[in-house]
C-alpha atoms as a PDB file:
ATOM      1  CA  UNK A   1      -7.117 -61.364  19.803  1.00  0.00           C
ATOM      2  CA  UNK A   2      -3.985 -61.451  21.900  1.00  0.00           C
ATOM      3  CA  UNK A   3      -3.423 -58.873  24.770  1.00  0.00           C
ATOM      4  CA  UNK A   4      -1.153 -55.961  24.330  1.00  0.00           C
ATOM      5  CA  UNK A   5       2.191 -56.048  26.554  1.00  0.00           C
ATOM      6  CA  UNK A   6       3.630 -53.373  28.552  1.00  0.00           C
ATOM      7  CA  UNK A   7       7.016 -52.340  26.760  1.00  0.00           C
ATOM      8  CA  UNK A   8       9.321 -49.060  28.608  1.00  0.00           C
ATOM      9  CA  UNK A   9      11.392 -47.501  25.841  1.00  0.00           C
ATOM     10  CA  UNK A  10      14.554 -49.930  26.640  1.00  0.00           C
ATOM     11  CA  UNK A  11      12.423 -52.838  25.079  1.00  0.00           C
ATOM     12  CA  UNK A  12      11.168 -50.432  22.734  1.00  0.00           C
ATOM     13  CA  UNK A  13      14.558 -49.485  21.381  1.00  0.00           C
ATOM     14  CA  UNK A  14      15.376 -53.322  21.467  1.00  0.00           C
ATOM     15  CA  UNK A  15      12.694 -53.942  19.091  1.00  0.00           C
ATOM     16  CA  UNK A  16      13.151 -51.553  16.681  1.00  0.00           C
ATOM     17  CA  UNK A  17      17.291 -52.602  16.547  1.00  0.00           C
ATOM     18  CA  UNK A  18      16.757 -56.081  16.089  1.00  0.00           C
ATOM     19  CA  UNK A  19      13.623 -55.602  13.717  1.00  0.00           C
ATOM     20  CA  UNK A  20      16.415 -53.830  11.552  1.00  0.00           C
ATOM     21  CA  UNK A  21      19.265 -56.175  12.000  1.00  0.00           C
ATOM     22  CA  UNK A  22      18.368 -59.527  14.079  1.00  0.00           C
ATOM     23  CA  UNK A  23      21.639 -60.420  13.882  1.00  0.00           C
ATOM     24  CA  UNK A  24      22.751 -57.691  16.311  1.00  0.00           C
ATOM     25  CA  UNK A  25      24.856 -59.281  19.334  1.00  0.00           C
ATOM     26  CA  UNK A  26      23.643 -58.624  22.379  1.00  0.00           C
ATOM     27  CA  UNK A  27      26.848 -56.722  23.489  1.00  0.00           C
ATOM     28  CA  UNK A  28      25.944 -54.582  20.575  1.00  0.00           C
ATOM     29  CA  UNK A  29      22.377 -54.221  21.426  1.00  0.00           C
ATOM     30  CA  UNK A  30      22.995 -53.247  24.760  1.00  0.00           C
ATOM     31  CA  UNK A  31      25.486 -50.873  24.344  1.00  0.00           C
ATOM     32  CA  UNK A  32      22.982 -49.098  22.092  1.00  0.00           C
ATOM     33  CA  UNK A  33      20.236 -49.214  24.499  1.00  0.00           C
ATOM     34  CA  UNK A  34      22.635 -48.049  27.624  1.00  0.00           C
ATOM     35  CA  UNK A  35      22.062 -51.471  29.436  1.00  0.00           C
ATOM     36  CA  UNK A  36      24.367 -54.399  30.441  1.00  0.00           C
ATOM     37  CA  UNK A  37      24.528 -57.342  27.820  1.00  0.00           C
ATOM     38  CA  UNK A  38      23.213 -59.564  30.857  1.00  0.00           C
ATOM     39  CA  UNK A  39      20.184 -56.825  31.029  1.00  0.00           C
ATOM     40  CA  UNK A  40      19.469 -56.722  27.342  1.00  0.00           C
ATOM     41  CA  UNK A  41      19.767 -60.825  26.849  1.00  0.00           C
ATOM     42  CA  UNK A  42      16.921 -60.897  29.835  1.00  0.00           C
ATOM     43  CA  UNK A  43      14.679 -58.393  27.877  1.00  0.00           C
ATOM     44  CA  UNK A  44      14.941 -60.083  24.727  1.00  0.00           C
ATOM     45  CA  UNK A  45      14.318 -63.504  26.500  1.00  0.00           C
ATOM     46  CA  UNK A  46      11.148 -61.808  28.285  1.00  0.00           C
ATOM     47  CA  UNK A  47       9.765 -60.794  25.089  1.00  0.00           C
ATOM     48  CA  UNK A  48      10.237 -63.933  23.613  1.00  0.00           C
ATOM     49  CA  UNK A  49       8.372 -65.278  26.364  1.00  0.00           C
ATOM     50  CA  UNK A  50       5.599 -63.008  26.169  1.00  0.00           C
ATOM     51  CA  UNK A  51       5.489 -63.808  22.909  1.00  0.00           C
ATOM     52  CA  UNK A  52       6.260 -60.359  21.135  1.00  0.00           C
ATOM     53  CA  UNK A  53       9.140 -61.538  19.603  1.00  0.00           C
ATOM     54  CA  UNK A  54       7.949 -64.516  17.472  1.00  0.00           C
ATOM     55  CA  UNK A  55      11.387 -65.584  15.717  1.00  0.00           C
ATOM     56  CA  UNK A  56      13.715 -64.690  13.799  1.00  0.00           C
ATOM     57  CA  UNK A  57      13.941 -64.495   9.648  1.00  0.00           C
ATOM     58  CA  UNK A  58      16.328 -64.198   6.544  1.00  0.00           C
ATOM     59  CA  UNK A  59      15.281 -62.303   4.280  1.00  0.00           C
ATOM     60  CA  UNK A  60      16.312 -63.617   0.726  1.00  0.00           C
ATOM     61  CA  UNK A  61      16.010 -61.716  -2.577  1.00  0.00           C
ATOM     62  CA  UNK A  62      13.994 -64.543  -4.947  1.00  0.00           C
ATOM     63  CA  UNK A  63      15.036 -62.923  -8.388  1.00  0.00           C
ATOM     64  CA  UNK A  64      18.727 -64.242  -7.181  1.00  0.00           C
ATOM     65  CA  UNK A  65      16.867 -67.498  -6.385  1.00  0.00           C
ATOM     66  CA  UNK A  66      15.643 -67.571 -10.192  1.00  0.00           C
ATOM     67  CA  UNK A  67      11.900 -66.586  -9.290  1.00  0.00           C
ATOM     68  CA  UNK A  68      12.215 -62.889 -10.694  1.00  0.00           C
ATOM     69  CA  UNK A  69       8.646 -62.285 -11.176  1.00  0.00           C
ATOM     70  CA  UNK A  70       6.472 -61.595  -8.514  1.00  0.00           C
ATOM     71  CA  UNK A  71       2.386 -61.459  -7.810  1.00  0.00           C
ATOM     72  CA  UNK A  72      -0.660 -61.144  -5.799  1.00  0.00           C
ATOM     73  CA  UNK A  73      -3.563 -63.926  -6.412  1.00  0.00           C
ATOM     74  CA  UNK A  74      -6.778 -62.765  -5.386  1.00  0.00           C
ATOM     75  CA  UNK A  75      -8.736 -66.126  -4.908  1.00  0.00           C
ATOM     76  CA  UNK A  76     -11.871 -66.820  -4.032  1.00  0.00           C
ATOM     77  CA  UNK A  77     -12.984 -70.129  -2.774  1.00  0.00           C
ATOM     78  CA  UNK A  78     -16.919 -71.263  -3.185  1.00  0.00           C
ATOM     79  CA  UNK A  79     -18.360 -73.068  -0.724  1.00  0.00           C
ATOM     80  CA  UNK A  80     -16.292 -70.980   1.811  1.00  0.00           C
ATOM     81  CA  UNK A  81     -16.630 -73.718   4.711  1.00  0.00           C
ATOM     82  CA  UNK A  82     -14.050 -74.709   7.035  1.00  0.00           C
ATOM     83  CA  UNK A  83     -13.678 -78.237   5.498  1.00  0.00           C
ATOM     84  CA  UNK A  84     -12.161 -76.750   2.130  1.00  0.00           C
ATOM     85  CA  UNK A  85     -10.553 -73.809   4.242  1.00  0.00           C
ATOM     86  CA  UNK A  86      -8.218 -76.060   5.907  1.00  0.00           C
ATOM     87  CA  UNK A  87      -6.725 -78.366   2.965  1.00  0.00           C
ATOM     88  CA  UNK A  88      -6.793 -74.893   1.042  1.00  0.00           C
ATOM     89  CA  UNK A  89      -4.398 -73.069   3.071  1.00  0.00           C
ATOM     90  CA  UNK A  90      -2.633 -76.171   3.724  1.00  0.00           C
ATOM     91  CA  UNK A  91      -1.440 -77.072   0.076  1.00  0.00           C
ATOM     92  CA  UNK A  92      -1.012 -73.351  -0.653  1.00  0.00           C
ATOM     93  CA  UNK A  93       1.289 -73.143   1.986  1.00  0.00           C
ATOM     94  CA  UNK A  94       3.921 -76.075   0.669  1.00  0.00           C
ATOM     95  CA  UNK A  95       3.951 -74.378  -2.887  1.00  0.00           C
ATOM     96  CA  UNK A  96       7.135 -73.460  -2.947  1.00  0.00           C
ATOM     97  CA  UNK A  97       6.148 -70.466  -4.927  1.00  0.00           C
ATOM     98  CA  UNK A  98       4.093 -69.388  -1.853  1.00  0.00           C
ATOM     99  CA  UNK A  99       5.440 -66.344   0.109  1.00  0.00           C
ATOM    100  CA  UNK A 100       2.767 -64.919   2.172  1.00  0.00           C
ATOM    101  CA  UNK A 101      -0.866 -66.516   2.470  1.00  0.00           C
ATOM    102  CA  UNK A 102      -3.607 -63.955   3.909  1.00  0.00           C
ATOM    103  CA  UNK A 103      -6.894 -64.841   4.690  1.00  0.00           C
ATOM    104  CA  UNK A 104      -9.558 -61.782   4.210  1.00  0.00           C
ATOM    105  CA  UNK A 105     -12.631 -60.308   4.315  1.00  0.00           C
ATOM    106  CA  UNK A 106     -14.906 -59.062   1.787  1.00  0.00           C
ATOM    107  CA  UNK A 107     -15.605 -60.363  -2.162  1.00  0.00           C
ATOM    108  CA  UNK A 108     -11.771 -62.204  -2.185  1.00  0.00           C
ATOM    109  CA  UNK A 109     -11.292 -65.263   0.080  1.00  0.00           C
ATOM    110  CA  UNK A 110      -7.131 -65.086   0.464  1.00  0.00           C
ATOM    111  CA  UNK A 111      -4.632 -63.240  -1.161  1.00  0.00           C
ATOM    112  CA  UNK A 112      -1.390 -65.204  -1.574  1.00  0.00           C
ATOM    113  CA  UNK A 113       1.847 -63.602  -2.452  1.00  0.00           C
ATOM    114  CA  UNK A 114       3.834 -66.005  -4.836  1.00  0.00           C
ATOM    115  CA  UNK A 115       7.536 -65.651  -6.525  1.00  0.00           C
ATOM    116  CA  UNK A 116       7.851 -67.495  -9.656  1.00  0.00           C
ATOM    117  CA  UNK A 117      10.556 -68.152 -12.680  1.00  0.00           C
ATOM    118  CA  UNK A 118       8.239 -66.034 -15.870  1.00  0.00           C
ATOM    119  CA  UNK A 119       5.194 -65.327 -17.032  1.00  0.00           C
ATOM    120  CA  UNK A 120       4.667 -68.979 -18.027  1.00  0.00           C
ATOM    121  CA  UNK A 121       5.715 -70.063 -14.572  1.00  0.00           C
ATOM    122  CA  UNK A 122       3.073 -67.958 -12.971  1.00  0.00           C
ATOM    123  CA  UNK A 123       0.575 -68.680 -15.803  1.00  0.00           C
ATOM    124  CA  UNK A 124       1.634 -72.831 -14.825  1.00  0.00           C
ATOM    125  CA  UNK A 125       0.715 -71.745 -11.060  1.00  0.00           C
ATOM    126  CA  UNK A 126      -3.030 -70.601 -11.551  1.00  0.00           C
ATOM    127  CA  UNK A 127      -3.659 -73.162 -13.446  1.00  0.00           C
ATOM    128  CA  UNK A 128      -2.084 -76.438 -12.158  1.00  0.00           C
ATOM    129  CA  UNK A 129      -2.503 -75.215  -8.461  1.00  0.00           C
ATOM    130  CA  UNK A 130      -5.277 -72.819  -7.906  1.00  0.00           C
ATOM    131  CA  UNK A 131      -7.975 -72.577 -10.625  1.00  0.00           C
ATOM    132  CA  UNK A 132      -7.662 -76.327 -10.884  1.00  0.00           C
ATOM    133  CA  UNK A 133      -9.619 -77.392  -7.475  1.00  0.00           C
ATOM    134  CA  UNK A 134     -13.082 -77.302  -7.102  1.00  0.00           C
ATOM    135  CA  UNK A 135     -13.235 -74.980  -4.268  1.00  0.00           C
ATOM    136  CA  UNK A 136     -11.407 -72.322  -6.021  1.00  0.00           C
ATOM    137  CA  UNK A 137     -14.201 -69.705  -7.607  1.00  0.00           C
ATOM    138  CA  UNK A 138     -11.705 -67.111  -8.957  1.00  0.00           C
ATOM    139  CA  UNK A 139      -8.198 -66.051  -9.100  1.00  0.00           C
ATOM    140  CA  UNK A 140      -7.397 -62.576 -10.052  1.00  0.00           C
ATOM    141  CA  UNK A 141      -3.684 -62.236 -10.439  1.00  0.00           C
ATOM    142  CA  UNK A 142      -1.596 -58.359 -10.259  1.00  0.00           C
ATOM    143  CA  UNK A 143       2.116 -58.477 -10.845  1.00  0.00           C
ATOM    144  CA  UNK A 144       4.392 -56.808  -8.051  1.00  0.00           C
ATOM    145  CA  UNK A 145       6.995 -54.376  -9.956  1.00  0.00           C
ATOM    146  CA  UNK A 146       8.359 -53.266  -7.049  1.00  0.00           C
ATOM    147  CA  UNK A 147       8.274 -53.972  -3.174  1.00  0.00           C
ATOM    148  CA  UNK A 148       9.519 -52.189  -0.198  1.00  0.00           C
ATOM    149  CA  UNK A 149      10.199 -53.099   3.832  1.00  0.00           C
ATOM    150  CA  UNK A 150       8.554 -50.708   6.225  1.00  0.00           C
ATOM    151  CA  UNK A 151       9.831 -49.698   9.205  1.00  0.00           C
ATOM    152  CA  UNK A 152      10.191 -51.745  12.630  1.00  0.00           C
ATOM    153  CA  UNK A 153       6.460 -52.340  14.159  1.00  0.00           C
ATOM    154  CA  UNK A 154       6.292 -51.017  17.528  1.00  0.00           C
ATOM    155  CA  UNK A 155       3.077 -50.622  19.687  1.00  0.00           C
ATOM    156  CA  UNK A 156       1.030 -47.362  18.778  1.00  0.00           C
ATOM    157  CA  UNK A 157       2.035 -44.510  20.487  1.00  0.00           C
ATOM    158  CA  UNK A 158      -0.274 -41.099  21.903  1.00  0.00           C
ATOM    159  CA  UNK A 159       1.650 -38.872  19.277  1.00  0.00           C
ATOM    160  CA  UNK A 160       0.953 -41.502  16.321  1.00  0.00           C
ATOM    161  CA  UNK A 161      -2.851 -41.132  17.582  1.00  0.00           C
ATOM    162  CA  UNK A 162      -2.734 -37.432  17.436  1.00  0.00           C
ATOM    163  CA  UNK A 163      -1.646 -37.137  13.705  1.00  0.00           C
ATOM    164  CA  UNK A 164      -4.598 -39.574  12.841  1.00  0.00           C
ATOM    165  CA  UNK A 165      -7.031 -37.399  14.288  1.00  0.00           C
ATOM    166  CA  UNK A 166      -8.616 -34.506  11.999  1.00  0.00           C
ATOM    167  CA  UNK A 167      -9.670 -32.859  15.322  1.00  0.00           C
ATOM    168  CA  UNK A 168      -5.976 -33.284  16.867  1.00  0.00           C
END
């Protein structure tokens, strides 16, 4: 597990502006923060560097894209050994139906998010791509009606501790 990195409320704020709109300009940014654009392209730079910042994403809405229906697989792969993890996750990965791939604990191996055309899409998916290999044990499938984007992730703060705790 990675270390955590010190952040002061500048980078904070910087964080939380660009995890809304990453297309903010740093002259923008900065005079939202109170700093100098030279000041605020520095902080973003360091926490690219200290790898909080991993990149930057469009997001894209795939029922425009013609994939209107949405699900979670639950799969389950048997023998779960490295050998089959790694060509598993690798071939999931270039579906193009593939959205998010999670690897888990407990009775379901990986849950992978997918975006497909229909029902007969998705019902072409589990069969042609997942309940088709060997390795694959089971694939539960739940249809997403509706999804949401949380709020900017920012390290955990004493107050967000406090509201956690029954004895608080």
């Amino acid at each position: 597990m990675s270390e955590s990195v010190a952040l002061d409320p500048v980078d904070l704020q910087i964080l939380r502006l660009l995890q809304n709109d990453a297309r903010t300009t740093y002259r923008d940014l900065a005079a939202e923060v109170g700093v100098a654009p030279s000041t605020c392209l520095d902080r973003v730079t360091r926490l690219r560097r200290a790898g909080v910042v991993l990149g930057h994403r469009l997001l894209v809405d795939p029922a425009r894209l013609g994939r209107g229906l949405e699900a979670l697989l639950s799969v389950q792969v048997r023998p779960h050994r490295r050998e089959l993890i790694g060509p598993f996750t690798e071939r999931i990965r270039k579906l193009p139906e593939s959205r998010a791939l999670f690897h888990l604990t407990g009775p379901d191996d990986y849950l992978v998010h997918v975006a497909v055309v229909d029902m007969a899409d998705l019902q072409r998916l589990v069969l042609d791509e997942f309940t088709s290999r060997r390795e694959v044990a089971r694939v539960e499938t739940r249809l997403i009606f509706q999804q949401w984007e949380c709020g900017p992730l920012l390290p955990p703060q004493p107050a967000d501790r406090a509201h956690r705790d029954p004895d608080g």
